[in-house]
N, C-alpha and C. Protein backbone atom coordinates (compact mmCIF):
# COMPACT_ATOMS: atom_id res chain seq x y z
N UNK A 1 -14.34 -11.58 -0.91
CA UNK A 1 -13.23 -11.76 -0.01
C UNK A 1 -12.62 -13.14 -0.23
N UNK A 2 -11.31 -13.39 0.21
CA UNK A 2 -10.75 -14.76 0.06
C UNK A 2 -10.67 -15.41 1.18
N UNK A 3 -10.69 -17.01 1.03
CA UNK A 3 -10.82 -17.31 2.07
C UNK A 3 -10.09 -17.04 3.15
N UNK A 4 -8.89 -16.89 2.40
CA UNK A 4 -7.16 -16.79 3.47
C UNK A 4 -7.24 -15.80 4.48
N UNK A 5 -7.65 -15.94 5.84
CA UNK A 5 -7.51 -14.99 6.93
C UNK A 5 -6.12 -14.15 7.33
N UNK A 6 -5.64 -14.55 6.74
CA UNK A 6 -4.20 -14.06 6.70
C UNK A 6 -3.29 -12.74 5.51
N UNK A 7 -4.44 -12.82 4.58
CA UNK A 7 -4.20 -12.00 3.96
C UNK A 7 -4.64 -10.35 4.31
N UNK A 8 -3.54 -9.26 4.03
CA UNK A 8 -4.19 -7.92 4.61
C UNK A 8 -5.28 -7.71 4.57
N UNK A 9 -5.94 -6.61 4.85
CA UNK A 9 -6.61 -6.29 4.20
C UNK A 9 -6.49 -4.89 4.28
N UNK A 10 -7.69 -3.42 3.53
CA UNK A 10 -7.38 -2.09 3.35
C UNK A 10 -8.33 -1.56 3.55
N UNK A 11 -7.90 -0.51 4.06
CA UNK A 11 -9.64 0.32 4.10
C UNK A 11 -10.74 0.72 3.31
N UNK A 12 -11.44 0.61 2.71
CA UNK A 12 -12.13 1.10 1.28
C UNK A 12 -13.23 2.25 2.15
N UNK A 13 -13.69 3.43 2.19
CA UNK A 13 -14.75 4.38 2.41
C UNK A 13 -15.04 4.86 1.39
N UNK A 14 -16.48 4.90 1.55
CA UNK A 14 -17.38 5.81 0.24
C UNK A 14 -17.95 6.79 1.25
N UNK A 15 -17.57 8.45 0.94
CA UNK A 15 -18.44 9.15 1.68
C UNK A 15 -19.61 9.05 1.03
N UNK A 16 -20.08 8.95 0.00
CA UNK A 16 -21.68 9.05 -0.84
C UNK A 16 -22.57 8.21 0.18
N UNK A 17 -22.16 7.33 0.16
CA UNK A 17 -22.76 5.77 1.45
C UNK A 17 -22.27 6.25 2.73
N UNK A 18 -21.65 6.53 2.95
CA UNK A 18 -21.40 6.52 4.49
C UNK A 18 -21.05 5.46 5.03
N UNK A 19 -20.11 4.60 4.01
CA UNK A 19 -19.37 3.53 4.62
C UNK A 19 -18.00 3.29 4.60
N UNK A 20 -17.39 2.25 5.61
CA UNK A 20 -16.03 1.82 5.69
C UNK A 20 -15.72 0.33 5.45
N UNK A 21 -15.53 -0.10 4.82
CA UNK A 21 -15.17 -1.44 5.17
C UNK A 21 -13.77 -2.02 4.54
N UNK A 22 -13.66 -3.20 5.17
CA UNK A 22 -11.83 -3.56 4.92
C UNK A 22 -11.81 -4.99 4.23
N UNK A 23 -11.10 -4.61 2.65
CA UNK A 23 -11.47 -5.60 1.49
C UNK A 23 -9.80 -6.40 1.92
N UNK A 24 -9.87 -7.36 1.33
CA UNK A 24 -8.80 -8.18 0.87
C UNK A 24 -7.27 -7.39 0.08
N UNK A 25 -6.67 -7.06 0.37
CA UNK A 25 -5.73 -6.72 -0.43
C UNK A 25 -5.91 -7.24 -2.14
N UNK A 26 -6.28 -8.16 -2.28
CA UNK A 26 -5.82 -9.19 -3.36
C UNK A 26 -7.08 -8.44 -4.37
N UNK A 27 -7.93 -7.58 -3.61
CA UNK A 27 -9.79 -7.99 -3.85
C UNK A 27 -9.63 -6.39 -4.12
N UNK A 28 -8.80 -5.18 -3.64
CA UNK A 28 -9.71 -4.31 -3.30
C UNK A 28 -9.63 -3.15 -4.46
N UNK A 29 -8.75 -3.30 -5.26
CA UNK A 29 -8.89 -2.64 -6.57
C UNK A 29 -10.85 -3.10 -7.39
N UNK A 30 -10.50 -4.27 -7.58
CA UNK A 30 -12.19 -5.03 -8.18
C UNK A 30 -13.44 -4.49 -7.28
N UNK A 31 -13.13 -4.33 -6.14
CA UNK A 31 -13.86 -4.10 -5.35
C UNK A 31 -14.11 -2.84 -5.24
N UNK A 32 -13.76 -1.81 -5.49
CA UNK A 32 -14.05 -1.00 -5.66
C UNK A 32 -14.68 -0.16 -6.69
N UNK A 33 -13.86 -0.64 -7.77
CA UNK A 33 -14.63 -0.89 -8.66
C UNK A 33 -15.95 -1.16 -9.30
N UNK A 34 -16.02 -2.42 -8.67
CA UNK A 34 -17.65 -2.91 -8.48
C UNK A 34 -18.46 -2.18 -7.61
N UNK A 35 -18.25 -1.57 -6.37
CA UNK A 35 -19.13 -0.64 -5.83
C UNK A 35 -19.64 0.43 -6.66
N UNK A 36 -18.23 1.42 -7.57
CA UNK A 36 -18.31 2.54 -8.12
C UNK A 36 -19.59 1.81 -8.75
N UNK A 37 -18.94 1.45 -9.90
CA UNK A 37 -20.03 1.09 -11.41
C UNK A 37 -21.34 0.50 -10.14
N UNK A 38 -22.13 -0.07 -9.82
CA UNK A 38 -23.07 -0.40 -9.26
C UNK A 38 -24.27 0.48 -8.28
N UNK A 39 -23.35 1.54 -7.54
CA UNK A 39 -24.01 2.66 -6.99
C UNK A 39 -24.03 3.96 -7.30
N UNK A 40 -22.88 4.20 -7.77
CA UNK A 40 -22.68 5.46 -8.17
C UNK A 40 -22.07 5.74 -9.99
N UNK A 41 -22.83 5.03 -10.58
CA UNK A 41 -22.44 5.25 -11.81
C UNK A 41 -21.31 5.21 -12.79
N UNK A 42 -20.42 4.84 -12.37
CA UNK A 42 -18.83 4.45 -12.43
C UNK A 42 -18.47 5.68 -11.79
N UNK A 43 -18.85 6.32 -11.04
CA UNK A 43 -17.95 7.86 -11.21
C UNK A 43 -17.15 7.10 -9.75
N UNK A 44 -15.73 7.75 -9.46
CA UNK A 44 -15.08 7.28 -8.42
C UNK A 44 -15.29 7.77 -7.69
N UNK A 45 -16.12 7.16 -6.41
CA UNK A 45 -16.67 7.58 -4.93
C UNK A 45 -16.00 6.78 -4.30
N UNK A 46 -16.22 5.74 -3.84
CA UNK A 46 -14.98 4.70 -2.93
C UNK A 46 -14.29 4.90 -3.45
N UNK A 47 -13.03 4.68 -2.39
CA UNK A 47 -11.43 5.16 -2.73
C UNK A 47 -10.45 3.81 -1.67
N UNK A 48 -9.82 3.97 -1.42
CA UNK A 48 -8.98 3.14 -0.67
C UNK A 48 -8.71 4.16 0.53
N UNK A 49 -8.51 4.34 1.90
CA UNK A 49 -8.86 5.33 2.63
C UNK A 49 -7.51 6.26 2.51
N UNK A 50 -8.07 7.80 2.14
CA UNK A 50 -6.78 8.47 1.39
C UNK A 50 -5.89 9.05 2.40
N UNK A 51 -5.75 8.54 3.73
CA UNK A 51 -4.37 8.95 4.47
C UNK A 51 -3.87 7.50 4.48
N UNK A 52 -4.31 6.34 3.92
CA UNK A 52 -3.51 5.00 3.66
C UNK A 52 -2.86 4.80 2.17
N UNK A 53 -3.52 5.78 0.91
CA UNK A 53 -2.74 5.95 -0.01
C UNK A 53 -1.75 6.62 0.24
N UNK A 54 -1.59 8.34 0.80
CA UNK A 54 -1.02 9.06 0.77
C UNK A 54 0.52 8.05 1.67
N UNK A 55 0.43 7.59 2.85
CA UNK A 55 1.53 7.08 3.60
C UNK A 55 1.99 6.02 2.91
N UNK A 56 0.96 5.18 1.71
CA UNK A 56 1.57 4.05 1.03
C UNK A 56 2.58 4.93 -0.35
N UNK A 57 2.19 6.24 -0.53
CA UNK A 57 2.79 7.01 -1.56
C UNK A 57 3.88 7.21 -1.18
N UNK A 58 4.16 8.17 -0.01
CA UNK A 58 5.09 8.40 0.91
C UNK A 58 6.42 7.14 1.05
N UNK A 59 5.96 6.01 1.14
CA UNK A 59 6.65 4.78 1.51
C UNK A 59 7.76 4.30 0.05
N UNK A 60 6.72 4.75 -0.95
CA UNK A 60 7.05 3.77 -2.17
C UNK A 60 7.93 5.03 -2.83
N UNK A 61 7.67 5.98 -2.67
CA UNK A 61 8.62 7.43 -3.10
C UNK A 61 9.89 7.35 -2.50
N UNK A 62 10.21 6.82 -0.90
CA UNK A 62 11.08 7.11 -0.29
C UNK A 62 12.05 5.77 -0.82
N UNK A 63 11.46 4.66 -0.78
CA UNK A 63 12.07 3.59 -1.33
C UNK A 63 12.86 3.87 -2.72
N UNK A 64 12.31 4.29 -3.29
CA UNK A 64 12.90 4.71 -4.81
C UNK A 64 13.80 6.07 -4.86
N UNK A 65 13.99 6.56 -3.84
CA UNK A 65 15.15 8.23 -3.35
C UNK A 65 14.45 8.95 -4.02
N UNK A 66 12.80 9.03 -4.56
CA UNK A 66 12.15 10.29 -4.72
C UNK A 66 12.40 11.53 -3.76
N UNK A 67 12.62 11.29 -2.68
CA UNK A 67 11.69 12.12 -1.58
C UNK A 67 13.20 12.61 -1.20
């Protein structure tokens, strides 16, 4: 994490673990990352929480007159 309290942060859940926790924006690609490869073999189990991709998809589609 960074020090900056001010920076977002995102949801990261692994159902395999049964956890939630909220990385750094700046952090949470690496960070996830590093969970995958470390617990679960690289295979992609943590995700970024997928109704915060889907509405960040939603956002960035509409911005661009996809949608």
């Amino acid at each position: 994490m960074t020090d900056d309290d001010s920076e977002p942060t995102v949801p990261v859940i692994c159902s395999a673990c049964g956890t939630e926790s909220a990385v750094a924006l700046s952090e949470v690609g690496d960070a996830v990352e590093r969970h995958n490869e470390r617990l679960h073999d690289g295979e992609a189990v943590a995700e970024v929480d997928p109704a915060l991709r889907e509405q960040l998809s939603d956002l960035v589609a509409e911005d661009l007159d996809l949608l």
